[in-house]
C-alpha atoms as a PDB file:
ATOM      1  CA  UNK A   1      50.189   6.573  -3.718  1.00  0.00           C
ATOM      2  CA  UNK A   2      46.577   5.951  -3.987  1.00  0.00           C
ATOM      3  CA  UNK A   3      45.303   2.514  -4.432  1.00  0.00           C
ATOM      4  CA  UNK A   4      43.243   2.441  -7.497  1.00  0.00           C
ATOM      5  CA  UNK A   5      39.566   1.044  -7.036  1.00  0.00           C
ATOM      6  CA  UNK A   6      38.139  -2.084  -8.458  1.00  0.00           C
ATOM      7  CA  UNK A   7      34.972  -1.968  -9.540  1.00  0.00           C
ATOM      8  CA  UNK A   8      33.074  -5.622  -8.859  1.00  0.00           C
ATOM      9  CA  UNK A   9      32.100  -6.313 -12.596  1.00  0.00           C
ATOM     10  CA  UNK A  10      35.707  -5.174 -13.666  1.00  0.00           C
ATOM     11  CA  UNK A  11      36.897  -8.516 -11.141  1.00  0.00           C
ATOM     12  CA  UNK A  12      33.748 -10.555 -12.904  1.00  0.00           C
ATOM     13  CA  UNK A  13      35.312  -9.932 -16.190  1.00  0.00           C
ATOM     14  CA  UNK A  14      38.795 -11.054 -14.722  1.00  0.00           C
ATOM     15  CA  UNK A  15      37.569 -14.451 -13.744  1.00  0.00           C
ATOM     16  CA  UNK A  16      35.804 -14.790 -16.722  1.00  0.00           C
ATOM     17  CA  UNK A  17      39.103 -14.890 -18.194  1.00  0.00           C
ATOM     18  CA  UNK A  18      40.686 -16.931 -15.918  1.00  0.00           C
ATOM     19  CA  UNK A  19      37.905 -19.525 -16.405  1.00  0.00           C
ATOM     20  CA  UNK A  20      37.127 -19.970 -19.652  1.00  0.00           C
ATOM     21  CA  UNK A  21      39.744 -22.372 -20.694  1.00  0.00           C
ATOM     22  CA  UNK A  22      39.738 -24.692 -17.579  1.00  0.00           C
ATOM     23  CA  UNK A  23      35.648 -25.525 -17.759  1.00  0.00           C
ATOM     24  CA  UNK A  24      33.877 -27.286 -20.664  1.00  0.00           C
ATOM     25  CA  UNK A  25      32.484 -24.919 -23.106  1.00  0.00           C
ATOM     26  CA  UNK A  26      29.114 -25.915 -21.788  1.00  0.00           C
ATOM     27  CA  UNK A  27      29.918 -24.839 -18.149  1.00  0.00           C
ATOM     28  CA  UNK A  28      31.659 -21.362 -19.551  1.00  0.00           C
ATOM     29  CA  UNK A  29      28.504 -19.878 -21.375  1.00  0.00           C
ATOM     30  CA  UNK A  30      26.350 -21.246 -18.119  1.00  0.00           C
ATOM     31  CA  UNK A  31      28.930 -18.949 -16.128  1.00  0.00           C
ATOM     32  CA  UNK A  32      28.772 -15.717 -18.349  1.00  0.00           C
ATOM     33  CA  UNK A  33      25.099 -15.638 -18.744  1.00  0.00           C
ATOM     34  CA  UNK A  34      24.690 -16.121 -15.293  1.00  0.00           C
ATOM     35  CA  UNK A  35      27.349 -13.784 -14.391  1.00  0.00           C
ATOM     36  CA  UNK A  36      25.356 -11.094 -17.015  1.00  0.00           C
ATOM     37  CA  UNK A  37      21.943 -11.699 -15.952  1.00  0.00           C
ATOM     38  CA  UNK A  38      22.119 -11.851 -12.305  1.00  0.00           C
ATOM     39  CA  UNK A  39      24.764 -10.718 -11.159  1.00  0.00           C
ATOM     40  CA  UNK A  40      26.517  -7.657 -12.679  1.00  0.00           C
ATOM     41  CA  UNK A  41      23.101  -6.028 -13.061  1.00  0.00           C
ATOM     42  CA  UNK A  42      22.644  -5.500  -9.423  1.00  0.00           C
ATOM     43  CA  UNK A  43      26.261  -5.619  -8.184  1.00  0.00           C
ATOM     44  CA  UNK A  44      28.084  -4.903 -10.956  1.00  0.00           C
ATOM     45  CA  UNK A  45      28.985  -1.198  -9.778  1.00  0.00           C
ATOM     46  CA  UNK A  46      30.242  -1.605  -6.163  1.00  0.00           C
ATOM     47  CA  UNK A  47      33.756  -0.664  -5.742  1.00  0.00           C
ATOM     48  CA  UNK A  48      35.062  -4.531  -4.020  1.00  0.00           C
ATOM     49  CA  UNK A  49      36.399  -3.144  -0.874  1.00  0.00           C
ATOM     50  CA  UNK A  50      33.027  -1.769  -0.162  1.00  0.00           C
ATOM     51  CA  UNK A  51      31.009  -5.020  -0.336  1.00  0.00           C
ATOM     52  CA  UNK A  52      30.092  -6.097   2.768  1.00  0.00           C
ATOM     53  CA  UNK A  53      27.542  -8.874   4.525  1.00  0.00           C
ATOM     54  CA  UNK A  54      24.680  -6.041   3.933  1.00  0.00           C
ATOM     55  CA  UNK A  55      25.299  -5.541   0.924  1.00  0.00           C
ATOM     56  CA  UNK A  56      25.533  -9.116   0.191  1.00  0.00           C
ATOM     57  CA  UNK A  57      22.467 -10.607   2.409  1.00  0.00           C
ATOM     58  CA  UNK A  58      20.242  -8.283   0.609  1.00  0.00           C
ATOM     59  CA  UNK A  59      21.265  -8.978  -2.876  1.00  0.00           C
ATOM     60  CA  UNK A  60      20.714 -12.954  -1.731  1.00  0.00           C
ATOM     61  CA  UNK A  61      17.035 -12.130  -0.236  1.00  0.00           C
ATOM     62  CA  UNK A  62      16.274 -10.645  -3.473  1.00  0.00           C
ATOM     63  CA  UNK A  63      17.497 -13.393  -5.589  1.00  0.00           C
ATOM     64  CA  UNK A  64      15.217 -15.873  -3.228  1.00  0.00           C
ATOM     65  CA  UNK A  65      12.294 -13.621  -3.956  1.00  0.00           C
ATOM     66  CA  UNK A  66      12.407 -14.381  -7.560  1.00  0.00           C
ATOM     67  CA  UNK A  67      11.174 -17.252  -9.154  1.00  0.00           C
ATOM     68  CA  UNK A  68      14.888 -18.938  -9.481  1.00  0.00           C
ATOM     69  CA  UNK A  69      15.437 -22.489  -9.042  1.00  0.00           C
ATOM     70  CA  UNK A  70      17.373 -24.099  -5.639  1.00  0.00           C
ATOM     71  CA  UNK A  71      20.171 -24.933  -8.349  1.00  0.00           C
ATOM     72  CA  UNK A  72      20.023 -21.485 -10.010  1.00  0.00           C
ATOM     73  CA  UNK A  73      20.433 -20.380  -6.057  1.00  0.00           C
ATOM     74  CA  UNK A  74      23.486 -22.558  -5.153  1.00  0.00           C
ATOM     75  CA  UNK A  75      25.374 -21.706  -9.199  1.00  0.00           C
ATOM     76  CA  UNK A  76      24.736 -17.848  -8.089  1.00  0.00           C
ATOM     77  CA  UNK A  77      26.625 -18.593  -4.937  1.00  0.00           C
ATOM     78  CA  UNK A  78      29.529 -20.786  -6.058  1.00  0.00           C
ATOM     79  CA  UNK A  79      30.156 -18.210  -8.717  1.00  0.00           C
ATOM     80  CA  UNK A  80      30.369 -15.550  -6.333  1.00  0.00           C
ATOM     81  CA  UNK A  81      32.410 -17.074  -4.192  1.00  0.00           C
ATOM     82  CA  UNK A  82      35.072 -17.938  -6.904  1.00  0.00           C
ATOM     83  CA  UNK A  83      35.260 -14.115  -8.369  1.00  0.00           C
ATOM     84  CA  UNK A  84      36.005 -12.979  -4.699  1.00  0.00           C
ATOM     85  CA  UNK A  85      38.437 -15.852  -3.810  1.00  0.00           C
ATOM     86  CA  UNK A  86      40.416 -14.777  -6.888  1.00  0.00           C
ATOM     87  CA  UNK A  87      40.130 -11.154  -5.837  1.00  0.00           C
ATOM     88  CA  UNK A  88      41.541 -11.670  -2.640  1.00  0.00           C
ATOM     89  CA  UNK A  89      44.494 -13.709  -3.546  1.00  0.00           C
ATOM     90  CA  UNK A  90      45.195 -10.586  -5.756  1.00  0.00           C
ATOM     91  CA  UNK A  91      45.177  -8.370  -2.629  1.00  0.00           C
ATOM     92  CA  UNK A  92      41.325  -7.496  -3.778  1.00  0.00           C
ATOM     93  CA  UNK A  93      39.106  -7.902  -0.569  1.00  0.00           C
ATOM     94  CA  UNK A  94      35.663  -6.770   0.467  1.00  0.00           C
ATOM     95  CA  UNK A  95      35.212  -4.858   3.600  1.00  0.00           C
ATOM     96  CA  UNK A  96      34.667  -7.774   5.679  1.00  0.00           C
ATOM     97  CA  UNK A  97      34.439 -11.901   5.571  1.00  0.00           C
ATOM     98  CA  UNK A  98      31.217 -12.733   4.033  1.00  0.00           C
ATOM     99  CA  UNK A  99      28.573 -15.274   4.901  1.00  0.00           C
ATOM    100  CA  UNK A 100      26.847 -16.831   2.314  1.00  0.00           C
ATOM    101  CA  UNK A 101      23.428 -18.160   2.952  1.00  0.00           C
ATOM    102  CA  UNK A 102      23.056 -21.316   1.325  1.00  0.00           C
ATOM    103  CA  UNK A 103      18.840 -21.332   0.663  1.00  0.00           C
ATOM    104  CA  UNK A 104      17.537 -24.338   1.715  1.00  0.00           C
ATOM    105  CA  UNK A 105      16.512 -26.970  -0.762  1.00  0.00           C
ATOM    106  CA  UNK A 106      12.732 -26.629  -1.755  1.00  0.00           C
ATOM    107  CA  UNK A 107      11.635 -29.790  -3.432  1.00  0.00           C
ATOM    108  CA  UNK A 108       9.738 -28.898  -6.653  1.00  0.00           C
ATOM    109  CA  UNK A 109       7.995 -31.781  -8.581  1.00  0.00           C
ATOM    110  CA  UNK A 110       8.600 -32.346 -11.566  1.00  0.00           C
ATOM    111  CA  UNK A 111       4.939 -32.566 -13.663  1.00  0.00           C
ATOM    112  CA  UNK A 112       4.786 -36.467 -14.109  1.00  0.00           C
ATOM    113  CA  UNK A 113       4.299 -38.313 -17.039  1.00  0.00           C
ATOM    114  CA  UNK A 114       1.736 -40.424 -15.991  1.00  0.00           C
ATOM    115  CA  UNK A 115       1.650 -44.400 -16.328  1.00  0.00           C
ATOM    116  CA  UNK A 116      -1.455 -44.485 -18.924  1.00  0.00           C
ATOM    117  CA  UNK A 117       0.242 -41.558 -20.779  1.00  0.00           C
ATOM    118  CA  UNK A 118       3.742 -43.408 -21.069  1.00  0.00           C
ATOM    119  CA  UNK A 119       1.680 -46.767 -22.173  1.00  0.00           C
ATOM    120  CA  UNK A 120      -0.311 -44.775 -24.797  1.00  0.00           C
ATOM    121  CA  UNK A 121       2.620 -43.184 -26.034  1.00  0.00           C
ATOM    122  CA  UNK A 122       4.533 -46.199 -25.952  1.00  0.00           C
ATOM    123  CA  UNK A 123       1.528 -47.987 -28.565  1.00  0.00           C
ATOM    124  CA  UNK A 124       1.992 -45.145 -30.689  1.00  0.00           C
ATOM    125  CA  UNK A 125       5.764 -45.283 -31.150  1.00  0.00           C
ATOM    126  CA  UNK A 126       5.904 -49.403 -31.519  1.00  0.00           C
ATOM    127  CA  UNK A 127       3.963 -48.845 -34.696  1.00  0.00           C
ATOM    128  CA  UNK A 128       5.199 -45.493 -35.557  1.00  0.00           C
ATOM    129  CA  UNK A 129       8.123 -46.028 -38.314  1.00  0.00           C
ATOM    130  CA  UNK A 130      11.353 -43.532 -38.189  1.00  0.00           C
ATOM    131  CA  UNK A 131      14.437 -43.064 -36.389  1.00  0.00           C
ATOM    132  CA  UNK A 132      12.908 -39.779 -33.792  1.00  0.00           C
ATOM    133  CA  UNK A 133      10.345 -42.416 -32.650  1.00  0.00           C
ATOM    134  CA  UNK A 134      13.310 -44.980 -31.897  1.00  0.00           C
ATOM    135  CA  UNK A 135      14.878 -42.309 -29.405  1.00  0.00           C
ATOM    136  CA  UNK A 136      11.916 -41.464 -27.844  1.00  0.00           C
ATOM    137  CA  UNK A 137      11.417 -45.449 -26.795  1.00  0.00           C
ATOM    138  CA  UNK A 138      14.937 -45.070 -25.993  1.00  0.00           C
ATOM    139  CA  UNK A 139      14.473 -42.184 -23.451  1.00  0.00           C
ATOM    140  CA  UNK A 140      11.583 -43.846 -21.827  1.00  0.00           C
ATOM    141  CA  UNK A 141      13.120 -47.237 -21.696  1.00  0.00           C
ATOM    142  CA  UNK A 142      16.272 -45.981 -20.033  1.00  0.00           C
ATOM    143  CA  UNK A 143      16.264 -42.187 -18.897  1.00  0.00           C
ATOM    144  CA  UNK A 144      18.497 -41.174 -20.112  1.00  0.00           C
ATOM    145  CA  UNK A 145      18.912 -37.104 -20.968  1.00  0.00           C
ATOM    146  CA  UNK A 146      17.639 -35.309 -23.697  1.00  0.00           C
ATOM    147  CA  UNK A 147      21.430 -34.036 -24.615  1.00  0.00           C
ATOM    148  CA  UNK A 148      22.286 -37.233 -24.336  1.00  0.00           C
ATOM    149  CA  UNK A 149      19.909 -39.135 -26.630  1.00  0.00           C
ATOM    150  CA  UNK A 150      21.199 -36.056 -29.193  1.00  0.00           C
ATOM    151  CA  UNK A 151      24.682 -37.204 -29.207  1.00  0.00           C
ATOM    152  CA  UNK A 152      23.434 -41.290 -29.541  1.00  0.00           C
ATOM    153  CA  UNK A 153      25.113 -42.291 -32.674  1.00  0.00           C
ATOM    154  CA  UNK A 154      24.534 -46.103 -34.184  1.00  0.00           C
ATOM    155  CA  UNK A 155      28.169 -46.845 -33.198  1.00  0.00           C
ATOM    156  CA  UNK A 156      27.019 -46.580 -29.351  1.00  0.00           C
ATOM    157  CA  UNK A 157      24.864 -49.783 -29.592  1.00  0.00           C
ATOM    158  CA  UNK A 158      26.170 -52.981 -28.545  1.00  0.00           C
ATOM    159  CA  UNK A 159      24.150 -55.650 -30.151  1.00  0.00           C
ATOM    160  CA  UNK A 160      25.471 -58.512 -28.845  1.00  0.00           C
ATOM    161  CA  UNK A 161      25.292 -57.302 -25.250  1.00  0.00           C
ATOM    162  CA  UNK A 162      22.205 -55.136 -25.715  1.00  0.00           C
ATOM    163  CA  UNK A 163      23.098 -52.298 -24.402  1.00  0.00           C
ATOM    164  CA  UNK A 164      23.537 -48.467 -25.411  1.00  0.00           C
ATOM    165  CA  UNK A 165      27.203 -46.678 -24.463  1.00  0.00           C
ATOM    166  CA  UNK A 166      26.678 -42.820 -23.527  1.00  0.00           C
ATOM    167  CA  UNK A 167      29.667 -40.819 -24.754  1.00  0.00           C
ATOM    168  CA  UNK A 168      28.618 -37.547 -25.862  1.00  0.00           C
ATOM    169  CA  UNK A 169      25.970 -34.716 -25.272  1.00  0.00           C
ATOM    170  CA  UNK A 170      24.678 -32.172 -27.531  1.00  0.00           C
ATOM    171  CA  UNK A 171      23.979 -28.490 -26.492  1.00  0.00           C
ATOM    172  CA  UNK A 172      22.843 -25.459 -27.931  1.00  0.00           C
ATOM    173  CA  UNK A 173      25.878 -22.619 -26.119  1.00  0.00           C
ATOM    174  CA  UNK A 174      26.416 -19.046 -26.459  1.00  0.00           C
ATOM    175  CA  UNK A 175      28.764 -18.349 -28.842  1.00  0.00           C
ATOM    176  CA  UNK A 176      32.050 -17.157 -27.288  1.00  0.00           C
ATOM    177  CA  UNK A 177      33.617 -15.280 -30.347  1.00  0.00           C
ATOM    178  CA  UNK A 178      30.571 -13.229 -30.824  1.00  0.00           C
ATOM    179  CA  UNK A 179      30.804 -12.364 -27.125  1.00  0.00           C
ATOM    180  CA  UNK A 180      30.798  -8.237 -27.803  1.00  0.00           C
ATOM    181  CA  UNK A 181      31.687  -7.572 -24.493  1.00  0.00           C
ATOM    182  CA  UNK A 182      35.640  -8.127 -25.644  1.00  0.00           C
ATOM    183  CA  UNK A 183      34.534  -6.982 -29.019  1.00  0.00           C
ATOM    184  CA  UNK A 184      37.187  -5.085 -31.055  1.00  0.00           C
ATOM    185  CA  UNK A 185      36.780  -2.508 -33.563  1.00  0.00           C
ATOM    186  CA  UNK A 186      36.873  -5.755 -36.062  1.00  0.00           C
ATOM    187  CA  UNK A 187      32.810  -6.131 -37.022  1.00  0.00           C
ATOM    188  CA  UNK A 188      31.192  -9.604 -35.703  1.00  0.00           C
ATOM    189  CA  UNK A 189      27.618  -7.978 -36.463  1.00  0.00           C
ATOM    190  CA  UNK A 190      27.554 -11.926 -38.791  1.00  0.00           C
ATOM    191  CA  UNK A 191      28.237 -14.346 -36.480  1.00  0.00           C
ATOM    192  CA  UNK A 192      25.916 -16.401 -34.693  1.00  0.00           C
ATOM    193  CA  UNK A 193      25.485 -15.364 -31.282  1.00  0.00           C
ATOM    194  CA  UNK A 194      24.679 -19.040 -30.276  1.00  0.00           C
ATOM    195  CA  UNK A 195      26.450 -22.832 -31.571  1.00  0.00           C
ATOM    196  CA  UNK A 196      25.953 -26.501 -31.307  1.00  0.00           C
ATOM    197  CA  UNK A 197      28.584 -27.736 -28.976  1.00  0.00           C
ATOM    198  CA  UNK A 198      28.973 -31.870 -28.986  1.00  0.00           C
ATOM    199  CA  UNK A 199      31.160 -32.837 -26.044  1.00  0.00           C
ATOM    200  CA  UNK A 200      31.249 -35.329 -23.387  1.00  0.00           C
ATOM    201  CA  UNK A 201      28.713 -35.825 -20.735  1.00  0.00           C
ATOM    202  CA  UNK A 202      27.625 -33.972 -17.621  1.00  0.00           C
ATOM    203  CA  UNK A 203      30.241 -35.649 -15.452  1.00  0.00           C
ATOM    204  CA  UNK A 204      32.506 -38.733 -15.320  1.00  0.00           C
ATOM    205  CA  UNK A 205      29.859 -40.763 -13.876  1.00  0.00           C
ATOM    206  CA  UNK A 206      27.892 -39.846 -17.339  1.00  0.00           C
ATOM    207  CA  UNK A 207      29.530 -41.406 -19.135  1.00  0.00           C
ATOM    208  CA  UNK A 208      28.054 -45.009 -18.999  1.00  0.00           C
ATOM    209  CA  UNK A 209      26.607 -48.167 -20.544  1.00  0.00           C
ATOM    210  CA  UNK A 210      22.772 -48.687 -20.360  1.00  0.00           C
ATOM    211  CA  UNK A 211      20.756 -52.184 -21.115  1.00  0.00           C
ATOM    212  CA  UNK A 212      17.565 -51.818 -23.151  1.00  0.00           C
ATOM    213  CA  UNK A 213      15.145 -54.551 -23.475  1.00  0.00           C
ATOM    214  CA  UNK A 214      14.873 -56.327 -25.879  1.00  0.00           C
ATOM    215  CA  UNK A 215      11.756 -55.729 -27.736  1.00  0.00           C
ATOM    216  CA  UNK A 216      13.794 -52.267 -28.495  1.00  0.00           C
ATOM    217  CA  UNK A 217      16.853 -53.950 -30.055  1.00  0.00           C
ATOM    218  CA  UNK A 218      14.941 -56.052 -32.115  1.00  0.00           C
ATOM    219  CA  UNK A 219      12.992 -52.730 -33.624  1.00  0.00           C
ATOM    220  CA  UNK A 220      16.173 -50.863 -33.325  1.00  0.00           C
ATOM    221  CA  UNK A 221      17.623 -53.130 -35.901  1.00  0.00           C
ATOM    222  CA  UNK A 222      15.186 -52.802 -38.486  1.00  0.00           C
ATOM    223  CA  UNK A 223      16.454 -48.764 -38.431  1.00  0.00           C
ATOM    224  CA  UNK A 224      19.955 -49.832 -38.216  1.00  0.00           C
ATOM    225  CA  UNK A 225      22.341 -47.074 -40.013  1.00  0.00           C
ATOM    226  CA  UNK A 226      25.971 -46.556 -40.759  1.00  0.00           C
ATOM    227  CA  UNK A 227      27.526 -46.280 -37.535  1.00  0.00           C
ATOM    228  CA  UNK A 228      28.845 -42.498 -38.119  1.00  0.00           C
ATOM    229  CA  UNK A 229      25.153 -41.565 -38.393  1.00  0.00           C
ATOM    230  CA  UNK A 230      22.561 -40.443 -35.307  1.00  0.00           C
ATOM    231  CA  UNK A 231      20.062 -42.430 -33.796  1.00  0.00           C
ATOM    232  CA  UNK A 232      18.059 -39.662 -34.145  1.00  0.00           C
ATOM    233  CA  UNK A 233      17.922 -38.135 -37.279  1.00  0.00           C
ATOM    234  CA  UNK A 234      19.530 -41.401 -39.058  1.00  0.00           C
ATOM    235  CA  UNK A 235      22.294 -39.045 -40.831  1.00  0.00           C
ATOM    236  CA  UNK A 236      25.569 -37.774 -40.046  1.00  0.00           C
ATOM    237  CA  UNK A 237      24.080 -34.796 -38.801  1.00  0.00           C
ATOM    238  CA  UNK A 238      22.755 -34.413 -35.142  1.00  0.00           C
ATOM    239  CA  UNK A 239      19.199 -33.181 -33.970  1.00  0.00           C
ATOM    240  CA  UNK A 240      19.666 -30.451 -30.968  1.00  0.00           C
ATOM    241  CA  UNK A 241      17.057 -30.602 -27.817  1.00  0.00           C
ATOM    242  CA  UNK A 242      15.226 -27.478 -28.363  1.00  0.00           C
ATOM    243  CA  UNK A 243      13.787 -29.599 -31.900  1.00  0.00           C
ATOM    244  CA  UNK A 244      13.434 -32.844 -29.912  1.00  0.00           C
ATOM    245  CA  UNK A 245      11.565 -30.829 -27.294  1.00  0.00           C
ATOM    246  CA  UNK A 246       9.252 -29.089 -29.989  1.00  0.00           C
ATOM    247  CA  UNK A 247       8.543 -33.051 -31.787  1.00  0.00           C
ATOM    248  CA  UNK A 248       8.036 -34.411 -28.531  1.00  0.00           C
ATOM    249  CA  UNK A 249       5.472 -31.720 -27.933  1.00  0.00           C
ATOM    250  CA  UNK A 250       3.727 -32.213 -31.718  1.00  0.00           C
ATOM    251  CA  UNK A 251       3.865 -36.070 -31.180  1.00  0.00           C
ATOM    252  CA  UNK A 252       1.909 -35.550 -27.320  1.00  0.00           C
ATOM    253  CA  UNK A 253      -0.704 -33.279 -28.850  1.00  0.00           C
ATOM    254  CA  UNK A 254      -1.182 -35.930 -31.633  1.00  0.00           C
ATOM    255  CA  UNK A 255      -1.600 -38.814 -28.844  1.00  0.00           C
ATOM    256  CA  UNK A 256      -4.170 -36.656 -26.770  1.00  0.00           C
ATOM    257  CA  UNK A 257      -1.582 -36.536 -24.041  1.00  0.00           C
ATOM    258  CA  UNK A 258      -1.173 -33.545 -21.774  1.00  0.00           C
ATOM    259  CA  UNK A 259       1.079 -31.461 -22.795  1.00  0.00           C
ATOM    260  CA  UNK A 260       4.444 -31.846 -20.655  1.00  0.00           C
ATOM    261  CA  UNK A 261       8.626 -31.266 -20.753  1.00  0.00           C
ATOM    262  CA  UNK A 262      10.653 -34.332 -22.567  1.00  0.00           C
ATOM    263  CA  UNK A 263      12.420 -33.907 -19.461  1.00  0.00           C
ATOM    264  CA  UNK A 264       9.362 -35.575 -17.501  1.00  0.00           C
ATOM    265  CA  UNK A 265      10.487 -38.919 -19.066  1.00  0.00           C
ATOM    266  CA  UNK A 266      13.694 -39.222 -17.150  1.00  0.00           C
ATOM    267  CA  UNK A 267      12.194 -38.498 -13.411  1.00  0.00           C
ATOM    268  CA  UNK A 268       9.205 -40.986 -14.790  1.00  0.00           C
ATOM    269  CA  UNK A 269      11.709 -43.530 -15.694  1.00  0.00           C
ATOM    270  CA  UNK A 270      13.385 -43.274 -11.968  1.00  0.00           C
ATOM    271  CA  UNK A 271       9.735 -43.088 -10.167  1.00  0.00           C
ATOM    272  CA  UNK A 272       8.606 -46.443 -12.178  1.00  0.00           C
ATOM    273  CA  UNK A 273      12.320 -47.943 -11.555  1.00  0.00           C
ATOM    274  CA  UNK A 274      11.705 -46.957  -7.381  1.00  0.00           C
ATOM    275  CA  UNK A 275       8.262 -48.240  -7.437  1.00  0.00           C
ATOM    276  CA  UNK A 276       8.616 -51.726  -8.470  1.00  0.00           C
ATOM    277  CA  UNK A 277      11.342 -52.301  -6.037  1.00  0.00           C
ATOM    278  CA  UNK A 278      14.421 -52.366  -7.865  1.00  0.00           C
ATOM    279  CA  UNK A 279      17.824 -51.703  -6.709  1.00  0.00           C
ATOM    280  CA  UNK A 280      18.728 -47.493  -6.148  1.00  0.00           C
ATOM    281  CA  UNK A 281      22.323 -47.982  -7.096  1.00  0.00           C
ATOM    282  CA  UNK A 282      21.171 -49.390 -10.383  1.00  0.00           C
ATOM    283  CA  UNK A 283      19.161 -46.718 -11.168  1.00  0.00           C
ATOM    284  CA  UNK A 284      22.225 -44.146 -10.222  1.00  0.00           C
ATOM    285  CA  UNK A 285      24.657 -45.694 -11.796  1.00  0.00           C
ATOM    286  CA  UNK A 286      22.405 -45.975 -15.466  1.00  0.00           C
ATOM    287  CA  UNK A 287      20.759 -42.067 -14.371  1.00  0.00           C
ATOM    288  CA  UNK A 288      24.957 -41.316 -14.932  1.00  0.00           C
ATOM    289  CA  UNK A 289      24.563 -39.806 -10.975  1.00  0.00           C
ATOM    290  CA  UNK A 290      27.274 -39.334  -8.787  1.00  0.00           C
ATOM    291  CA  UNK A 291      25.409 -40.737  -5.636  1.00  0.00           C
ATOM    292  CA  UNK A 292      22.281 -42.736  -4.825  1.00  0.00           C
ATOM    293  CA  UNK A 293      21.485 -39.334  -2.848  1.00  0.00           C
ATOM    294  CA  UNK A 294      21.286 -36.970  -5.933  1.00  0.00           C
ATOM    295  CA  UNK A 295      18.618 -40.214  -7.367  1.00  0.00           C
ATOM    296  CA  UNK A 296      16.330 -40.007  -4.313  1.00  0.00           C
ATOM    297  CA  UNK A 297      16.306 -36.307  -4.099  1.00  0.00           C
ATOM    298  CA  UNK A 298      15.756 -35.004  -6.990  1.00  0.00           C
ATOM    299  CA  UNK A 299      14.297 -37.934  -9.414  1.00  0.00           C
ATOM    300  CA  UNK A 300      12.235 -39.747  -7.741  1.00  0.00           C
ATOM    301  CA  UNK A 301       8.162 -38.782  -6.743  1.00  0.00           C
ATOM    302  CA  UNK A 302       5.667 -40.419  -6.343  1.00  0.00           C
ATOM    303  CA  UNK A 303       1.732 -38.816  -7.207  1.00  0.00           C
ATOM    304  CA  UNK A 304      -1.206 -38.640  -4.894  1.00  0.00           C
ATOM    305  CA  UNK A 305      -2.743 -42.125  -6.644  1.00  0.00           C
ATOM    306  CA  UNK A 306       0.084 -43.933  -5.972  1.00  0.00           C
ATOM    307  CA  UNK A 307       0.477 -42.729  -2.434  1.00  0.00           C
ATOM    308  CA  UNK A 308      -2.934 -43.257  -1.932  1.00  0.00           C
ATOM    309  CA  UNK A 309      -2.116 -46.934  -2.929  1.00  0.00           C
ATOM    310  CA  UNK A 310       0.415 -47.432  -0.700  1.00  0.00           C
ATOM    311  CA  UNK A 311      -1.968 -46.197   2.024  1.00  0.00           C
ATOM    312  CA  UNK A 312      -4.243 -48.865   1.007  1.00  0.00           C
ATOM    313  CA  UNK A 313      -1.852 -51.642   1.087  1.00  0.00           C
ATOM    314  CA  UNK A 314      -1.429 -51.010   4.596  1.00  0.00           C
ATOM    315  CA  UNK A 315      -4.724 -51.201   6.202  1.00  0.00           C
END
């Protein structure tokens, strides 16, 4: 009897399935997108038992040859990895073991938001009356992520102790009942191909309480709202980070400040922290990090002024 052929994006689809219940929503429309974009375009029609290291190695150089991110790089990997694991503990295997080439880790820098830039915008916002304002001096004041200061209802703040409590993250997903490549001959032409998904933090290290200083709790009270509502919006309902992103960007262009991502605020928040000599598990611990390592590596830069400051200091 002939052994019937398995086509690579036939075992994609598989894990897909096998998946999709045991990851946060979140993680599951990262997968499938990545799975669609970049990896069942160009491998999608090998028959499994015919992939080999060639094969493989080439489809890797490629990948390095566009502009992808390190993390994009190392996601492409791990996902690769996992359809073939599950393949082969079904008796699916490629022609030979693989070897994956882990890229190495090219340090990109982030554009900073410069100190006179977070000062000016700083002025502008203590004067600057709403609730959107509030989480802005939030995010700079504590780094916290954009997802995160999304999900920041008035029941997370802790007046007495000061502090904020991170418990939830807000996302824009793929929609996974519109997904048409299970579609049946039911008509989902009306359903949005995207959602708002509100869910708990990155990781279990996310979720976390942060101090703010005080001349924010005292403003923060003046704003105070029922505790169901957002920080952000001041009702029940939440603001997502693609509109946060596109304020931020209005309110910069309004302050004469270079245009930059909101995302900037977070590695500017570790880079100050670093600078004035604080303590790195600190800053992990309220970054919601798993390790001082992932803090150093990928948070914290420092520009050519303040380099050439530290220069200075020693001579």
């Amino acid at each position: 009897m002939t052994k019937e052929k398995v086509i690579f994006s036939q075992l994609c689809s598989t894990w897909e399935s096998g998946i999709r219940y045991q990851v946060k929503p979140t993680t599951y429309a990262v997968y499938i997108t990545m799975i669609e974009k970049h990896i069942v375009p160009e491998l999608g029609n090998y028959e499994v038992e015919k992939i080999n290291n060639r094969i493989l190695e080439a489809y890797l150089r490629k990948k390095q040859e566009q502009p992808l991110s390190w993390n994009t790089l190392r996601l492409l990997i791990f996902i690769l990895k996992g359809i073939l694991r599950m393949g082969e503990e079904s008796g699916i295997r490629t022609a030979e073991s693989l070897r994956y080439y882990i890229p190495q880790y090219n340090k990109r820098c982030m554009g900073m938001f410069k100190q006179e830039n977070s000062e000016k915008l700083v002025r502008y916002l203590e004067t600057a009356e709403g609730t959107f304002e509030i989480g802005l001096l939030i995010s700079i004041c504590t780094g916290i992520r954009v997802g995160e200061l999304c999900g920041l209802k008035w029941k997370d703040v802790n007046w007495k102790r000061g502090t904020i409590q991170i418990n939830r993250t807000v996302s824009r997903i793929r929609n996974p009942e519109a997904d048409n490549r299970q579609e049946s001959s039911v008509s989902r032409s009306g359903m949005s191909k995207t959602v708002i998904y509100i869910g708990s933090p990155k990781t279990g290290t996310s979720i976390r309480e942060i101090p703010l200083p005080d001349f924010l709790i005292l403003k923060m009270a003046e704003y105070r709202q029922e505790e169901s509502c957002y920080i952000l919006t001041g009702t029940p309902k939440c603001m997502e980070p693609r509109g946060v992103q596109r304020r931020f960007k209005s309110l910069l262009k309004r302050c004469s400040i270079p245009d930059t991502n909101i995302h900037s605020l977070r590695h500017s928040f570790a880079s100050r922290w670093i600078e004035n000599g604080f303590d790195n598990k600190a800053l992990s611990e309220i970054l919601g990090h798993s390790s001082i390592k992932i803090t150093m590596d990928f948070y914290v830069h420092s520009d050519i002024e303040q380099k050439k400051s530290y220069i200075n200091r020693l001579v």
